[in-house]
PDB file of N, CA and C in Angstrom:
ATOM      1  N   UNK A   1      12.597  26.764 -21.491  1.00  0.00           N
ATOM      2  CA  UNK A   1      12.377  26.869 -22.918  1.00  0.00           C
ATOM      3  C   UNK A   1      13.713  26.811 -23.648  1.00  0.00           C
ATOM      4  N   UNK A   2      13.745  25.706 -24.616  1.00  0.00           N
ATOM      5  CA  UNK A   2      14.840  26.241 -25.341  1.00  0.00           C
ATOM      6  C   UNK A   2      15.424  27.560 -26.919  1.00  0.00           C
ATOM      7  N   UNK A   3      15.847  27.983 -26.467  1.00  0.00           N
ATOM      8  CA  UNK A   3      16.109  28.660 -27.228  1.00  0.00           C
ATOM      9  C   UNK A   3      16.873  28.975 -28.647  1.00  0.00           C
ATOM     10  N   UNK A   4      16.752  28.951 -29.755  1.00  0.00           N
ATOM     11  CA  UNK A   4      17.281  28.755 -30.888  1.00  0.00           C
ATOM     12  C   UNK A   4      17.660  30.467 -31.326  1.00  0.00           C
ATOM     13  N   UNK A   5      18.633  30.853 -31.653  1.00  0.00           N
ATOM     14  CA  UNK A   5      18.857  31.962 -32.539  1.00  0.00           C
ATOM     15  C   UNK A   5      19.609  32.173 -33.635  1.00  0.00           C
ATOM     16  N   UNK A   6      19.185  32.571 -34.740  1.00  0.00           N
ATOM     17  CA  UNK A   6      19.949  32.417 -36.269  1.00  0.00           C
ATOM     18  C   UNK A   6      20.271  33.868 -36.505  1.00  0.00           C
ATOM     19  N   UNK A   7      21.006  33.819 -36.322  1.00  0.00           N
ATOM     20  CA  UNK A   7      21.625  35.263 -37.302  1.00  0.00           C
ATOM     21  C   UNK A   7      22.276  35.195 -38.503  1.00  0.00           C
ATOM     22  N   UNK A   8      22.123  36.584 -39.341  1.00  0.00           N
ATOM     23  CA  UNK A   8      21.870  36.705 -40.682  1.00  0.00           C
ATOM     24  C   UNK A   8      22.663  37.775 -41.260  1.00  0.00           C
ATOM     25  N   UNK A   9      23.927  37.806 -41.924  1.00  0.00           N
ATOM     26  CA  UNK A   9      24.462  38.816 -42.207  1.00  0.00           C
ATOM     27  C   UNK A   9      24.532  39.166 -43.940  1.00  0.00           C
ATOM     28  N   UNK A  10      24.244  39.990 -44.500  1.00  0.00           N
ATOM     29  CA  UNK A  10      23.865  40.113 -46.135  1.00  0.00           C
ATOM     30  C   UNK A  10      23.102  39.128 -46.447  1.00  0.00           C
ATOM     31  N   UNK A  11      22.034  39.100 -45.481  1.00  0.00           N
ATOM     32  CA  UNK A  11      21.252  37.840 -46.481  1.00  0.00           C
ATOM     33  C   UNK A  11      21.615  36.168 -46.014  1.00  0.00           C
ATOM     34  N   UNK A  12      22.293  36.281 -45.689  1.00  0.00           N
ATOM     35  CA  UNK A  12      23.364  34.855 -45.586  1.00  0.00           C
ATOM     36  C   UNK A  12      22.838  34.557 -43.867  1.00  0.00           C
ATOM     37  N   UNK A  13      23.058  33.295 -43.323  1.00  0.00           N
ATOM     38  CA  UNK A  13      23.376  32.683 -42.291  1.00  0.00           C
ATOM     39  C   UNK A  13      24.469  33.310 -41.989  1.00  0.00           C
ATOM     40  N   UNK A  14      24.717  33.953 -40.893  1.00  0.00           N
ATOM     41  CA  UNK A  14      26.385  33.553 -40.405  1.00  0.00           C
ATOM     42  C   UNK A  14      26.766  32.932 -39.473  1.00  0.00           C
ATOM     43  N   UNK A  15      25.681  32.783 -38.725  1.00  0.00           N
ATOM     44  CA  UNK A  15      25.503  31.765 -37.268  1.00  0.00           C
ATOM     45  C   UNK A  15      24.274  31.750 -36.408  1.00  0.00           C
ATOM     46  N   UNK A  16      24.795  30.588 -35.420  1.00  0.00           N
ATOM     47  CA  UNK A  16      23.577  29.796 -35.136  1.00  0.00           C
ATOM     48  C   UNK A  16      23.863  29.634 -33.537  1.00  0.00           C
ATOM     49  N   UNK A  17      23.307  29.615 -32.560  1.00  0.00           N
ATOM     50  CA  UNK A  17      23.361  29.385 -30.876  1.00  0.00           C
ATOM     51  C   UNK A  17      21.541  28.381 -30.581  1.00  0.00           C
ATOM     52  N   UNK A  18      22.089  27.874 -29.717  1.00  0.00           N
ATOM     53  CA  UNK A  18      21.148  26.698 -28.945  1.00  0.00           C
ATOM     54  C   UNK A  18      21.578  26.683 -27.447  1.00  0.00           C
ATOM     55  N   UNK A  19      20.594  27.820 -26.693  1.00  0.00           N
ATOM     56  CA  UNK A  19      21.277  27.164 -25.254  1.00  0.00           C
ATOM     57  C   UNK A  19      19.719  26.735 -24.178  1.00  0.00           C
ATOM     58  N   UNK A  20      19.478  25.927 -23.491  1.00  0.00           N
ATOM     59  CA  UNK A  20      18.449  26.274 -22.419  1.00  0.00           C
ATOM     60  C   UNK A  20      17.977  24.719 -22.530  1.00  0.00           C
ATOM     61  N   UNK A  21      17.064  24.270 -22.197  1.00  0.00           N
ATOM     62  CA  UNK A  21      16.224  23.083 -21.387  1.00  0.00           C
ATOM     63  C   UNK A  21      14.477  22.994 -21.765  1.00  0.00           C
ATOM     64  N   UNK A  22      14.448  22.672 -23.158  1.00  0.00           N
ATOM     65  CA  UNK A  22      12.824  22.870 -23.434  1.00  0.00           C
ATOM     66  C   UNK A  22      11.602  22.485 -21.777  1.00  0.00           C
ATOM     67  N   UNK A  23      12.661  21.486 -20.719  1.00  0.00           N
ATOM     68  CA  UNK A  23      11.202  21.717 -19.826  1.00  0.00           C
ATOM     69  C   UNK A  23      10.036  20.451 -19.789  1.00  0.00           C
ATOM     70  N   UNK A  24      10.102  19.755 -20.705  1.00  0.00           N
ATOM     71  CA  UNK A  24       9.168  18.831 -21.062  1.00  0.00           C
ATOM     72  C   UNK A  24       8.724  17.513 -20.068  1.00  0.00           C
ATOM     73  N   UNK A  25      10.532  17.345 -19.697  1.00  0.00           N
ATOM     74  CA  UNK A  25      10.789  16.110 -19.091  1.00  0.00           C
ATOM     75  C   UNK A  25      12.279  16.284 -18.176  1.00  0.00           C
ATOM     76  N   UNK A  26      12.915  15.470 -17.781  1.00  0.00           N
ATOM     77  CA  UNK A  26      14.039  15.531 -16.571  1.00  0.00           C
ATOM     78  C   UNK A  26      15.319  15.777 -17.706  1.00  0.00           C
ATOM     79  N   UNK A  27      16.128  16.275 -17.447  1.00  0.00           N
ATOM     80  CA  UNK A  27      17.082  16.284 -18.550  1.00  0.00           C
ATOM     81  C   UNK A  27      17.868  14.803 -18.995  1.00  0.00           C
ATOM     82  N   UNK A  28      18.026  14.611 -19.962  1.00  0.00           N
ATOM     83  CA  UNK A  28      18.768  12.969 -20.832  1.00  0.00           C
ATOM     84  C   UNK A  28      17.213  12.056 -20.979  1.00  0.00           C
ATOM     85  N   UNK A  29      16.214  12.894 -21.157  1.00  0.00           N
ATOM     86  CA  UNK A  29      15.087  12.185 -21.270  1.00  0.00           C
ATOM     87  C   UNK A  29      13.940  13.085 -22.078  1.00  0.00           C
ATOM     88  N   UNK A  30      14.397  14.185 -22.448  1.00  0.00           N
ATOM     89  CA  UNK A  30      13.466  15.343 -22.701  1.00  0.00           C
ATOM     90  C   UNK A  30      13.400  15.918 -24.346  1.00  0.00           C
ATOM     91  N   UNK A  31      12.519  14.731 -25.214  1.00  0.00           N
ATOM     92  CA  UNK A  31      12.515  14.593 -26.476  1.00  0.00           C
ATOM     93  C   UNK A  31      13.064  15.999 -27.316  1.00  0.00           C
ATOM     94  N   UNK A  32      11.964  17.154 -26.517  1.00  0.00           N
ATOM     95  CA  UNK A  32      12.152  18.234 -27.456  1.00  0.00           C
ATOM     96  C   UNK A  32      13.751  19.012 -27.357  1.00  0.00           C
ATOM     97  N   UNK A  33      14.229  18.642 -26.248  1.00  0.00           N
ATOM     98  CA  UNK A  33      15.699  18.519 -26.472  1.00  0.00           C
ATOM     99  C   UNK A  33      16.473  17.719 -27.084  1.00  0.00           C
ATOM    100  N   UNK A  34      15.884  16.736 -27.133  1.00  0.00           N
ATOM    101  CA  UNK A  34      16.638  15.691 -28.188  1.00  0.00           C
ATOM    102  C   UNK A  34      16.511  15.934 -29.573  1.00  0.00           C
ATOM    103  N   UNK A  35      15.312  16.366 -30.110  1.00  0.00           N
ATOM    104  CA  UNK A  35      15.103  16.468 -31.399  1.00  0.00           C
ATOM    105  C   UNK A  35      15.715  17.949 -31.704  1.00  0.00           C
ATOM    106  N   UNK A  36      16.178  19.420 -30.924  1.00  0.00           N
ATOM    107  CA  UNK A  36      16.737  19.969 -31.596  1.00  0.00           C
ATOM    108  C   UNK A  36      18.284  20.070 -31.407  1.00  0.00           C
ATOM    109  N   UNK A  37      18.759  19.222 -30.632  1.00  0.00           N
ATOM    110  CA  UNK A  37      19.960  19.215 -30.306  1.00  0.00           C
ATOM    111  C   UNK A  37      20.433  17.885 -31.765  1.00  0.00           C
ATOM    112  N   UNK A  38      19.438  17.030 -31.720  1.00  0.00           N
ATOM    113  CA  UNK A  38      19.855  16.175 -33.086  1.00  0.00           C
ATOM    114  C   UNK A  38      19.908  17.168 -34.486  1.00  0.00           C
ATOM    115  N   UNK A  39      19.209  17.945 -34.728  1.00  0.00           N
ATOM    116  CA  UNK A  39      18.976  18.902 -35.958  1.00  0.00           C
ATOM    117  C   UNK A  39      20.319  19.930 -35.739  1.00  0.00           C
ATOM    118  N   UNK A  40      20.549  20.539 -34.404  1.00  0.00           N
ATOM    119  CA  UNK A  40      22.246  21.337 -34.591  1.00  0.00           C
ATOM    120  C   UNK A  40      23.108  20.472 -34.971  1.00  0.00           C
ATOM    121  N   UNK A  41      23.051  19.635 -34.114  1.00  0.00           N
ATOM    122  CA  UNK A  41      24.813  18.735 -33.786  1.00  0.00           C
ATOM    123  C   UNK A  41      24.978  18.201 -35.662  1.00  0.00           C
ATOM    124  N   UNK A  42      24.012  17.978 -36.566  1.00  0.00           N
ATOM    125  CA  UNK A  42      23.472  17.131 -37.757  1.00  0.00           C
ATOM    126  C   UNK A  42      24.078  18.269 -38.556  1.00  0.00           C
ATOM    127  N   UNK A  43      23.991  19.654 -38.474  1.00  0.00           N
ATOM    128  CA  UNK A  43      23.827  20.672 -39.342  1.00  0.00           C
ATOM    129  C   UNK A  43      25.724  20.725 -38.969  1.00  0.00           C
ATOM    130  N   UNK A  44      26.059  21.303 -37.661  1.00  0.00           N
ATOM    131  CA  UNK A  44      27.317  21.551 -37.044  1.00  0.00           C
ATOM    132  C   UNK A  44      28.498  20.028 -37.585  1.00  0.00           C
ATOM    133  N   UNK A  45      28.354  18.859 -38.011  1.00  0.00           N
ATOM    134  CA  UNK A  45      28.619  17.793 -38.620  1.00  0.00           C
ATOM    135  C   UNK A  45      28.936  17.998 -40.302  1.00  0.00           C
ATOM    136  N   UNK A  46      27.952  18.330 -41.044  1.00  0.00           N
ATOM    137  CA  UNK A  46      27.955  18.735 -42.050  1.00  0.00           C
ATOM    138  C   UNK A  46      28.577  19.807 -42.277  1.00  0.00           C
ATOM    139  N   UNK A  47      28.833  20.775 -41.589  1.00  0.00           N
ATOM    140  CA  UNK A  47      29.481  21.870 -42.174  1.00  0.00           C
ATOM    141  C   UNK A  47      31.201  21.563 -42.125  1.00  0.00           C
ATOM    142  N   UNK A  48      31.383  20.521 -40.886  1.00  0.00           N
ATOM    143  CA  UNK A  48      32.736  20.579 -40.314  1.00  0.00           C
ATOM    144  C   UNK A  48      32.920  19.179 -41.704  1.00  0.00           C
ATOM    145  N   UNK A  49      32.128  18.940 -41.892  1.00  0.00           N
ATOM    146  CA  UNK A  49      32.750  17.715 -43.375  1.00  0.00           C
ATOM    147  C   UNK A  49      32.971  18.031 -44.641  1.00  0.00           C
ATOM    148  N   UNK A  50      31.975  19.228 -44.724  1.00  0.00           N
ATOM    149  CA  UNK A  50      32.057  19.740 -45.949  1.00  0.00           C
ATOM    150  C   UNK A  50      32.309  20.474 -46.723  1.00  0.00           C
ATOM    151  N   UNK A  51      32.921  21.319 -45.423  1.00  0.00           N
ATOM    152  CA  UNK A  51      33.802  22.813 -45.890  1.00  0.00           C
ATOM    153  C   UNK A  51      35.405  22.975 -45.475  1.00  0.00           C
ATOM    154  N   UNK A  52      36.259  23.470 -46.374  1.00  0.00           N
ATOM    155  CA  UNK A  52      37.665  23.275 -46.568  1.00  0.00           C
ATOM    156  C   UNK A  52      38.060  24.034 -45.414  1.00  0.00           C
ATOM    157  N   UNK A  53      36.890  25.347 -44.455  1.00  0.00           N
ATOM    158  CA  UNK A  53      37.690  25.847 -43.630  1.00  0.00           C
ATOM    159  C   UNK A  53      35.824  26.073 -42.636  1.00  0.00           C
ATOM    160  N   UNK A  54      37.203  25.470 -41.554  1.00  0.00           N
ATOM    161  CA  UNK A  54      35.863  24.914 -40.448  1.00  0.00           C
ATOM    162  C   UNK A  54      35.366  26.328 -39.897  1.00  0.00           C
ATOM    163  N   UNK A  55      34.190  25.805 -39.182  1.00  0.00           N
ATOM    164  CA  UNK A  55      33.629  27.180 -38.679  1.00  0.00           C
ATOM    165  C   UNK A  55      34.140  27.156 -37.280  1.00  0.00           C
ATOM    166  N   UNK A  56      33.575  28.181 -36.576  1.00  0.00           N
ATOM    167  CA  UNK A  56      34.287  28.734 -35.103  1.00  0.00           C
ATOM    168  C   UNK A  56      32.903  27.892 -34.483  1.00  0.00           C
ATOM    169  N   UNK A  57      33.333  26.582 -33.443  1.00  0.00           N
ATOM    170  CA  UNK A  57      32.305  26.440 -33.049  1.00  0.00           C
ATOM    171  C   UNK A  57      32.663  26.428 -31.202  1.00  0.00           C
ATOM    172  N   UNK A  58      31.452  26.488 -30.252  1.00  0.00           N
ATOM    173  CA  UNK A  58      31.567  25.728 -29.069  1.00  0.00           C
ATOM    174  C   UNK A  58      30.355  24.984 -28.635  1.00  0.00           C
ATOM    175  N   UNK A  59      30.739  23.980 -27.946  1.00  0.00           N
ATOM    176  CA  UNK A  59      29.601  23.265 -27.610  1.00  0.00           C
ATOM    177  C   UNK A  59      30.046  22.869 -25.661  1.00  0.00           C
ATOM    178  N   UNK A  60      28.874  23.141 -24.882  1.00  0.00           N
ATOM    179  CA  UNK A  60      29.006  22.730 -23.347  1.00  0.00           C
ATOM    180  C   UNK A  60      27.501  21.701 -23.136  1.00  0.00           C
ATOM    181  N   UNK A  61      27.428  21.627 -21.954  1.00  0.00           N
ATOM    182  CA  UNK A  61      25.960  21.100 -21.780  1.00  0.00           C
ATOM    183  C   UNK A  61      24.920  22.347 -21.789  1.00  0.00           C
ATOM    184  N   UNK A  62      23.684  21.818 -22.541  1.00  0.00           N
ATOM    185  CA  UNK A  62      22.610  22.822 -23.041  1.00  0.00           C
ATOM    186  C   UNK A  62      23.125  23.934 -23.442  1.00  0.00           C
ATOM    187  N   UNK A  63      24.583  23.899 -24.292  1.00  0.00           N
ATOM    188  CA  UNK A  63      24.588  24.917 -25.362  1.00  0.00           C
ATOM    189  C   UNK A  63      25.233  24.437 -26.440  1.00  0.00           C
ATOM    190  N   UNK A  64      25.326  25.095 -27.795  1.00  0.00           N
ATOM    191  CA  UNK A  64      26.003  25.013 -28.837  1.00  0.00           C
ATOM    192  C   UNK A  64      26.168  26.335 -30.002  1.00  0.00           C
ATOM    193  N   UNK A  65      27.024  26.608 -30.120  1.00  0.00           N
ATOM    194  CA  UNK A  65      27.120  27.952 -30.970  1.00  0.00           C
ATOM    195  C   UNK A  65      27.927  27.479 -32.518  1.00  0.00           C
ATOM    196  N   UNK A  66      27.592  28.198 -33.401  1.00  0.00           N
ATOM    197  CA  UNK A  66      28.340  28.360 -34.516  1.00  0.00           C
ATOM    198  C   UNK A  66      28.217  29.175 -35.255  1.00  0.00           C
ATOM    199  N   UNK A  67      30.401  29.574 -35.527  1.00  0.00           N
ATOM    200  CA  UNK A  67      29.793  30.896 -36.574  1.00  0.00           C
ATOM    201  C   UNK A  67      30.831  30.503 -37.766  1.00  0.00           C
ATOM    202  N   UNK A  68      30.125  31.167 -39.008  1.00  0.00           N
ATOM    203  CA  UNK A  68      30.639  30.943 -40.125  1.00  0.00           C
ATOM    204  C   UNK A  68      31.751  32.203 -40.685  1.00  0.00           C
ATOM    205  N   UNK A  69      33.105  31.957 -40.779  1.00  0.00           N
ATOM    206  CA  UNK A  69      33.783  33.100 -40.782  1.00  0.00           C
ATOM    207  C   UNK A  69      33.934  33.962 -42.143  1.00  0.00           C
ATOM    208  N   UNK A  70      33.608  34.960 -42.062  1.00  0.00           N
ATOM    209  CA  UNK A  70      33.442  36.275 -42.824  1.00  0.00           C
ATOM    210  C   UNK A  70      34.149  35.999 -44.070  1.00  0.00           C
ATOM    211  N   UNK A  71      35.575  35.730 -43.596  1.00  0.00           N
ATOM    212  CA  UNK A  71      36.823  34.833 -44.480  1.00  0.00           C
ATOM    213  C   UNK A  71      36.113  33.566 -45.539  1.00  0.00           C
ATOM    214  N   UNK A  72      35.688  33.206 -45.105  1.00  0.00           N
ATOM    215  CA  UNK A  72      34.773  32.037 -46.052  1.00  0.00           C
ATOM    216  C   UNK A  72      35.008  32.166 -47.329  1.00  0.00           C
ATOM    217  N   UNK A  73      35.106  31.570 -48.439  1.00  0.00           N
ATOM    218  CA  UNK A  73      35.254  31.375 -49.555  1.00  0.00           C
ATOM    219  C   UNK A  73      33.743  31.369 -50.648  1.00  0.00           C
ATOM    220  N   UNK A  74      33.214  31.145 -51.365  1.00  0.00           N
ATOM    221  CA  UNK A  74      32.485  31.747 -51.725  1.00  0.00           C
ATOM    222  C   UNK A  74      31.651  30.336 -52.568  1.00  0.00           C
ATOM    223  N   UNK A  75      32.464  29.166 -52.602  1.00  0.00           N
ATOM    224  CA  UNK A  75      31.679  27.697 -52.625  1.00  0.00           C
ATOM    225  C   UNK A  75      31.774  27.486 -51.244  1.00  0.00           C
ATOM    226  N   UNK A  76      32.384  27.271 -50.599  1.00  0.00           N
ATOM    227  CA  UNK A  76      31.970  26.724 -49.095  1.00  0.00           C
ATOM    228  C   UNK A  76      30.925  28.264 -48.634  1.00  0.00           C
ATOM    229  N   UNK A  77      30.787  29.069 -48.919  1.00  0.00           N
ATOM    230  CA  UNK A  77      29.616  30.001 -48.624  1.00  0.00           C
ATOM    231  C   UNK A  77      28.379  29.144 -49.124  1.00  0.00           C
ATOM    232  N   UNK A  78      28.241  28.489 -49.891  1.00  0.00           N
ATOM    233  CA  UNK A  78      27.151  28.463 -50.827  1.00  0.00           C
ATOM    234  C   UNK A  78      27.106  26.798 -49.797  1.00  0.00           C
ATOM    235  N   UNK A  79      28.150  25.985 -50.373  1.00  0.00           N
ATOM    236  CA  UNK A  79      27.719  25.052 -49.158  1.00  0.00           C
ATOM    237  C   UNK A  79      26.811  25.243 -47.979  1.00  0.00           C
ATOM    238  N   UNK A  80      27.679  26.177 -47.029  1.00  0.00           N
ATOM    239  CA  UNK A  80      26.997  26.264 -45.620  1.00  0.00           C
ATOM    240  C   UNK A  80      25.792  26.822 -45.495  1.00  0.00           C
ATOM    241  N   UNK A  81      25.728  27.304 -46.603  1.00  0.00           N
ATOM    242  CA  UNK A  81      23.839  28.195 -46.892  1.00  0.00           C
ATOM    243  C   UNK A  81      23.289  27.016 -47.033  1.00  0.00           C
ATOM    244  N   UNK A  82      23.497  25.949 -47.698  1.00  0.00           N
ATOM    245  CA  UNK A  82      22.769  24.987 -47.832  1.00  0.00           C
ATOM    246  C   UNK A  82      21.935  23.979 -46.735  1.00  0.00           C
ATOM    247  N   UNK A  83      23.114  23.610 -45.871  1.00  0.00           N
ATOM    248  CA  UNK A  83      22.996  23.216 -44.627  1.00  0.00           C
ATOM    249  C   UNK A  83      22.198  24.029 -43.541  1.00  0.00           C
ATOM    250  N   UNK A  84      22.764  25.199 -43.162  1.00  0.00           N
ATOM    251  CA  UNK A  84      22.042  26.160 -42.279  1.00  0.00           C
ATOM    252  C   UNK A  84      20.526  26.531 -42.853  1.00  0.00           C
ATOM    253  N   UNK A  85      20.279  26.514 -43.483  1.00  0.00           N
ATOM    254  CA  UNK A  85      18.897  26.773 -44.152  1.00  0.00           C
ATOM    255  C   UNK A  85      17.980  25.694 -44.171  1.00  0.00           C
ATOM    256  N   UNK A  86      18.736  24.444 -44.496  1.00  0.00           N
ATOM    257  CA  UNK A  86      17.714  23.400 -43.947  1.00  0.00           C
ATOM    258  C   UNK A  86      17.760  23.216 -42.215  1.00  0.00           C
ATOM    259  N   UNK A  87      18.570  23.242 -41.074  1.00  0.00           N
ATOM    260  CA  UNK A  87      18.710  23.208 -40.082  1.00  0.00           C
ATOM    261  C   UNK A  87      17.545  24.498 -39.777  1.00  0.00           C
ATOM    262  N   UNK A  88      17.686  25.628 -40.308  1.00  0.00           N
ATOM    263  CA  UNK A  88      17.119  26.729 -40.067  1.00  0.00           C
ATOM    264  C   UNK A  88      15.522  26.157 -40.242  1.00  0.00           C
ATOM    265  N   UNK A  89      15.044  25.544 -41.376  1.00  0.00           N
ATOM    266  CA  UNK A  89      13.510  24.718 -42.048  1.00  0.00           C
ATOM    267  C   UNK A  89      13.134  23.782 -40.870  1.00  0.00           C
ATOM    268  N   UNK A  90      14.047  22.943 -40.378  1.00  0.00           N
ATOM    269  CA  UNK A  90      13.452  22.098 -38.972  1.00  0.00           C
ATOM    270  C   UNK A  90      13.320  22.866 -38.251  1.00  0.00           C
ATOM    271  N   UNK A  91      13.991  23.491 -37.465  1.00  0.00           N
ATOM    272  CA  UNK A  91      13.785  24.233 -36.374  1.00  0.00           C
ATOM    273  C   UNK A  91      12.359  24.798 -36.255  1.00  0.00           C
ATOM    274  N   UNK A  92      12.318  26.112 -37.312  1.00  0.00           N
ATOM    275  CA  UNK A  92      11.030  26.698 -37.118  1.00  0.00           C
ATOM    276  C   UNK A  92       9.705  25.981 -37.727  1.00  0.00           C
ATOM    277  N   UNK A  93      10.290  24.243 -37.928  1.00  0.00           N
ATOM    278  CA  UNK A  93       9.266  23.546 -38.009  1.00  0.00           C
ATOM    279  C   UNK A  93       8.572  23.051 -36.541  1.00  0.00           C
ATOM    280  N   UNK A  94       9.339  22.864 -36.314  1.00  0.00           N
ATOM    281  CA  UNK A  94       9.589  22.203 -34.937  1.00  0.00           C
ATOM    282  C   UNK A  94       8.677  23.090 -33.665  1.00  0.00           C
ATOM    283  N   UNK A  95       9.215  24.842 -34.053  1.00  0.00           N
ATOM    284  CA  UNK A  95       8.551  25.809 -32.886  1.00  0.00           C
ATOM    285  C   UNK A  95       7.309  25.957 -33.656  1.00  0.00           C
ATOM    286  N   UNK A  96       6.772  25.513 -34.725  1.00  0.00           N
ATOM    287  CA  UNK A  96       5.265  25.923 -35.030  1.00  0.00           C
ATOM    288  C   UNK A  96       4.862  24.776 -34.166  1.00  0.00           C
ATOM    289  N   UNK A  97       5.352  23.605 -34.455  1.00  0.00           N
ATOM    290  CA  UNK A  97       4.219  22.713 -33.368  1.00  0.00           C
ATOM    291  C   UNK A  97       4.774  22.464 -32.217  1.00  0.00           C
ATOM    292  N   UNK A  98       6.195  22.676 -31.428  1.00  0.00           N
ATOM    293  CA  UNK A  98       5.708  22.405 -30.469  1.00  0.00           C
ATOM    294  C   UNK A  98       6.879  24.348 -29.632  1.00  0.00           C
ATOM    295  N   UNK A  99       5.904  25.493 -29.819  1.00  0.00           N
ATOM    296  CA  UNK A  99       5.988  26.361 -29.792  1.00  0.00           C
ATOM    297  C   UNK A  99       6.181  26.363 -28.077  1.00  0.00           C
ATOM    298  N   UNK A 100       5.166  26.146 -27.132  1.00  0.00           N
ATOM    299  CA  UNK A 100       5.879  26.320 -25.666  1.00  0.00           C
ATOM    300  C   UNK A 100       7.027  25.371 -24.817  1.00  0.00           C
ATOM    301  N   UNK A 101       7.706  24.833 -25.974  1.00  0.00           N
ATOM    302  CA  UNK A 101       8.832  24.196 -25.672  1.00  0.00           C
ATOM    303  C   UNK A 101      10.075  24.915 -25.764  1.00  0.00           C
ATOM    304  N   UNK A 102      10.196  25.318 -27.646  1.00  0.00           N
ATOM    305  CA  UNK A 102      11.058  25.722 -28.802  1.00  0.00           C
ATOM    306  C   UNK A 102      10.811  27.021 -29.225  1.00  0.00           C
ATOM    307  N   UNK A 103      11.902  27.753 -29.134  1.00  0.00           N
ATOM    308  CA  UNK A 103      11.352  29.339 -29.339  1.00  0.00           C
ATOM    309  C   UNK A 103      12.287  29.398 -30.603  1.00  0.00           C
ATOM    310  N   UNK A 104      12.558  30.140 -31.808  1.00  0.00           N
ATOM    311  CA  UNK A 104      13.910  30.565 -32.589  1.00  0.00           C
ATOM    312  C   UNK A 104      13.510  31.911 -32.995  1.00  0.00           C
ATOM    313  N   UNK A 105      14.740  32.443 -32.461  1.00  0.00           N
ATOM    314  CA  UNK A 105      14.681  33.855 -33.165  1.00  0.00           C
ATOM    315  C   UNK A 105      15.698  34.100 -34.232  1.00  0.00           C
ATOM    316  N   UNK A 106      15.574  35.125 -34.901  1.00  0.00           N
ATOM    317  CA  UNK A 106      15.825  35.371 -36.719  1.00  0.00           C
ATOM    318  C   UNK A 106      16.410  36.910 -36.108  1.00  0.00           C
ATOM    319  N   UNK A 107      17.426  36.978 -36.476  1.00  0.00           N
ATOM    320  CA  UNK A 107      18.541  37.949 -35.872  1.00  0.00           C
ATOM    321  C   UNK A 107      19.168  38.846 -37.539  1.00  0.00           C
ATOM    322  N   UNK A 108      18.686  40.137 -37.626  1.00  0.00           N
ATOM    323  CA  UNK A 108      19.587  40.524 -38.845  1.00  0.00           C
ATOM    324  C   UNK A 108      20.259  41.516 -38.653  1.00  0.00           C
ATOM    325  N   UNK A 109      21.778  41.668 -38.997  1.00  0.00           N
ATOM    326  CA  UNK A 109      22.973  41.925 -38.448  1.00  0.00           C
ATOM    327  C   UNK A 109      23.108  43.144 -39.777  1.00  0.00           C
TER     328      UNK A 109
END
């Protein structure tokens, strides 16, 4: 199963982790990994383009983490809410329909 977790500090996003193997199919072939690894890497892209101070990220095989630093400024805050919130809208689109694949949990800090 793969696993999605968003954590939430004042309200806000502050970060995001993706690690595990939805299971579906052999791995480099296994859609529901493809489709949420396209929705991080898409969100993790946007933030690193659009904000003056990058976030703390890592990425290995079947994982990816990102966190948004505390330090943040308060338009690039509002930026990255933007982004993470729609990334956040696919996702738990994604685990309503295909739920024994895609799990996300909602983490408040």
């Amino acid at each position: 199963m793969l696993e999605i977790e968003i954590s939430y500090r004042d309200e806000k996003i502050c970060s995001f982790k993706v690690k595990g193997h939805a299971g579906f199919a052999p791995e480099g072939q296994d859609i529901y990994c493809a489709g949420v690894s396209a929705v991080a890497q898409t969100a993790l892209l946007g933030l690193l383009k659009n904000l003056s101070e990058e976030p703390r990220y890592r990425i290995e095989k079947g994982f990816l983490q990102c966190e948004i630093p505390v330090s943040m400024g308060e338009e690039d805050q509002s930026k990255a809410q933007i982004i993470l919130s729609t990334m956040e809208t696919g996702l738990l689109s994604m685990q309503e329909a295909y739920g024994d694949y895609i799990r996300v949990l909602i983490r408040r800090c």
